[in-house]
Protein backbone atom coordinates (compact mmCIF):
# COMPACT_ATOMS: atom_id res chain seq x y z
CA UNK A 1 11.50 -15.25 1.92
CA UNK A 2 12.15 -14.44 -1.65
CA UNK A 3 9.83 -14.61 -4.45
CA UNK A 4 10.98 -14.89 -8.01
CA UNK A 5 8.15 -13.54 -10.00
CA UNK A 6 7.65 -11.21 -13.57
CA UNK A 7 3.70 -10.44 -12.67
CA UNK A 8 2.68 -7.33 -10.43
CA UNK A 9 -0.52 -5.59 -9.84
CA UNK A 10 -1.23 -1.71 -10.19
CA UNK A 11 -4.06 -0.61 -7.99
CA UNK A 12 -6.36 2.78 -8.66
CA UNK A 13 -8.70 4.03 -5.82
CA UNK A 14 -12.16 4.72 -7.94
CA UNK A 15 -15.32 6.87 -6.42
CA UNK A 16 -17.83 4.94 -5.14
CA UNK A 17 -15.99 2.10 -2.86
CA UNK A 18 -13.77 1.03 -5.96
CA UNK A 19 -10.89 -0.41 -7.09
CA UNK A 20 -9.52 -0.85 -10.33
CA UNK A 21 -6.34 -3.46 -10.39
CA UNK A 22 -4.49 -3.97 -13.25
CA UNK A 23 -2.69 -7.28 -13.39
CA UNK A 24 0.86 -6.84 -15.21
CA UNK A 25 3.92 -8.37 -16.65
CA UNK A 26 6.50 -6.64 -14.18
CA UNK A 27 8.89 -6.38 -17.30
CA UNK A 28 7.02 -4.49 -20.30
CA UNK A 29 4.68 -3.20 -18.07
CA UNK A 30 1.12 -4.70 -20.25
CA UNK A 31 -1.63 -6.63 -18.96
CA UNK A 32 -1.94 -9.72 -18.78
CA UNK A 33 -5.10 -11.07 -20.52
CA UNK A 34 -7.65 -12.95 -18.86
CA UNK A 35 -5.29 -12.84 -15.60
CA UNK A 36 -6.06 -14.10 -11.77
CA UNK A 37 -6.76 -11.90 -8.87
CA UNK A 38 -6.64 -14.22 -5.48
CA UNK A 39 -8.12 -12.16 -2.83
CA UNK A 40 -8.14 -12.65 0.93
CA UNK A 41 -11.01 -9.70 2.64
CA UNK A 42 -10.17 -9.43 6.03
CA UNK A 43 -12.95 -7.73 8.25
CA UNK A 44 -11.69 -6.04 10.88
CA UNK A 45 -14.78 -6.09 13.30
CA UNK A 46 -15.18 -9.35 13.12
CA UNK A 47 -11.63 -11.02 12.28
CA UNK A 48 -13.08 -13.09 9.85
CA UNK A 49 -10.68 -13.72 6.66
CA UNK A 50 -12.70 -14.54 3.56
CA UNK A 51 -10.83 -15.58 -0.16
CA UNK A 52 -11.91 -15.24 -3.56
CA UNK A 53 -10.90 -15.73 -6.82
CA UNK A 54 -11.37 -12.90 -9.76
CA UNK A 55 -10.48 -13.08 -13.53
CA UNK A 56 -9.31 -10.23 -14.87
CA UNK A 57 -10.27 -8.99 -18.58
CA UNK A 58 -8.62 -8.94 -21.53
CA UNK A 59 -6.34 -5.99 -20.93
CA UNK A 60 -5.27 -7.85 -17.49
CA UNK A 61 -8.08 -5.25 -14.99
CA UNK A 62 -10.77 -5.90 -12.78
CA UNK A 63 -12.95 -3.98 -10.80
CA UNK A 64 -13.42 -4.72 -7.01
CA UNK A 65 -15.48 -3.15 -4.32
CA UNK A 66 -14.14 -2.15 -1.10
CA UNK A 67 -15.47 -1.37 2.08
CA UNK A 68 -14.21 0.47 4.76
CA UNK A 69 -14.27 -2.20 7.47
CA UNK A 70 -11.98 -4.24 5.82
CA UNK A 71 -8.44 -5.03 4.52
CA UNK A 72 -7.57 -6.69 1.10
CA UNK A 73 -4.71 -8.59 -0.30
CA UNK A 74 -4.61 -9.90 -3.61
CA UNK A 75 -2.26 -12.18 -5.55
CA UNK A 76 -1.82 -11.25 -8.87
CA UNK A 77 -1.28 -14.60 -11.31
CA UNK A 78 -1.20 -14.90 -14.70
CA UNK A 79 1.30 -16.51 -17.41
CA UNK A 80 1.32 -19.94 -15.89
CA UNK A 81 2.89 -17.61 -12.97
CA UNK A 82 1.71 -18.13 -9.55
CA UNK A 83 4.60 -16.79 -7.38
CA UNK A 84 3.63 -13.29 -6.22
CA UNK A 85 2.76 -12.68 -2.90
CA UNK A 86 0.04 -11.92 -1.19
CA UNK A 87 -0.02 -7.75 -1.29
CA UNK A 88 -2.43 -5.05 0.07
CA UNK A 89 -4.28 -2.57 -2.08
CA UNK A 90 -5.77 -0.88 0.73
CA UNK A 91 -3.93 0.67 3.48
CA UNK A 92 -6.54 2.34 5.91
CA UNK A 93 -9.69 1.30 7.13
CA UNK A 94 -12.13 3.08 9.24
CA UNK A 95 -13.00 1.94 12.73
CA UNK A 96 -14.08 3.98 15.49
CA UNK A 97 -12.82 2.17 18.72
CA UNK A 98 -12.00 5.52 20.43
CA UNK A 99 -8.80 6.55 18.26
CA UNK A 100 -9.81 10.13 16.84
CA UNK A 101 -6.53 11.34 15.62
CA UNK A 102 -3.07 9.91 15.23
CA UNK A 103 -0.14 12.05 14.79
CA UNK A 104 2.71 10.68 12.40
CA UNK A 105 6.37 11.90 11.03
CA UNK A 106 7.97 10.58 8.17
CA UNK A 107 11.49 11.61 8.00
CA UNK A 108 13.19 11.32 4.14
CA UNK A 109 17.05 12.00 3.14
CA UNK A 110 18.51 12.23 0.02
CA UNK A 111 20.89 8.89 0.76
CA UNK A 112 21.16 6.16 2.86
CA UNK A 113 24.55 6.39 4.32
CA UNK A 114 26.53 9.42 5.32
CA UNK A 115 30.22 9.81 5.43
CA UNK A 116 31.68 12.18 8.60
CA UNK A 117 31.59 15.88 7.80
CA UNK A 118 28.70 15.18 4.67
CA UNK A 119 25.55 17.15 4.53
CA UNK A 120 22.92 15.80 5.46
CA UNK A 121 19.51 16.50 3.11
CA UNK A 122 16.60 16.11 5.48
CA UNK A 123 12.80 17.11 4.34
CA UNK A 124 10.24 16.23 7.52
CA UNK A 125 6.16 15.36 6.68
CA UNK A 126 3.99 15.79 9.71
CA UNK A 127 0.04 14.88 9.53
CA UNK A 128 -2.13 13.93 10.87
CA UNK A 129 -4.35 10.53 10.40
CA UNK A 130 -8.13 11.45 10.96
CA UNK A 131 -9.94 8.51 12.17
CA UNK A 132 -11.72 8.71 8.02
CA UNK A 133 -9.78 7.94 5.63
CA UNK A 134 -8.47 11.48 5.41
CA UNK A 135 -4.98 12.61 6.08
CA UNK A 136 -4.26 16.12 7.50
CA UNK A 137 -0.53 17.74 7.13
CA UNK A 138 0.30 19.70 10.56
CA UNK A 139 1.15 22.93 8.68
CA UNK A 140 2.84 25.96 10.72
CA UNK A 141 4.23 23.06 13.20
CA UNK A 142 8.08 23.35 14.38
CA UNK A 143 9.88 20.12 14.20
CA UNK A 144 13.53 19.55 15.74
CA UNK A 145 15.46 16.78 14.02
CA UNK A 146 18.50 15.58 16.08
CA UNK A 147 21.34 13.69 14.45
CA UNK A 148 23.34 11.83 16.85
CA UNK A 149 26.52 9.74 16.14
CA UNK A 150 26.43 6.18 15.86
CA UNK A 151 29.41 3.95 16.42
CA UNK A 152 29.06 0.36 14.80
């Protein structure tokens, strides 16, 4: 699906369980006064999805508080524009079902696609996902990257 929409929200991670989200005009980049945060809190212990409805201040923020057994989305709208999606402004949560570490790799290159014979730019993050919200690089660890050749 496809959403046409010129609002956006900026998220900041505060001390204390907070969250400061800024609801914009994707264009210029300002708030948007007086804006509309719709929020859906989904609690992972329990699987039960609660919504909400913030307004925003004058210079288009709000303040939220987080905890760390559940997920948000929000839905910035403001304008008379109600077309953003639903979007999360946290990505981890804390849970301790047995999982103590997780291992990831993210590989990056500097382009997409790769004529025969090009270089290929690779730069390789390991870490390591504590089961806090903490994230760990693996540093002295060898990696092997292996390019193989793909036929369409």
């Amino acid at each position: 699906m496809v959403y046409v929409t010129n609002v956006a929200f900026i998220a900041q991670n505060l001390p204390n369980n907070k969250v400061r989200v800024a609801v914009v005009n994707a264009t210029t980049g300002e708030g948007i006064p007086y804006a509309t945060l719709n929020i859906k809190r989904n609690n992972y212990a329990s699987n039960v999805e609660k919504k909400s409805t913030v307004k925003c201040e004058q210079d288009g923020t709000c303040l939220l508080t987080v905890n760390n057994t559940e997920t948000i989305e929000v839905q910035p709208v403001g304008d008379g524009d109600a077309f953003a999606p639903y979007s999360p402004i946290n990505y981890y949560y804390y849970n301790d079902n047995g999982v103590k570490n997780t291992e990831y790799t993210s590989v990056f290159t500097d382009r997409k696609v790769y004529k025969p014979g090009q270089k290929v730019q690779v730069s390789v993050l390991n870490y390591t996902l504590l089961n806090t919200p903490n994230i760990v690089p693996n540093e002295g660890k060898t990696l092997e990257v292996v390019f193989k050749r793909c036929q369409l």
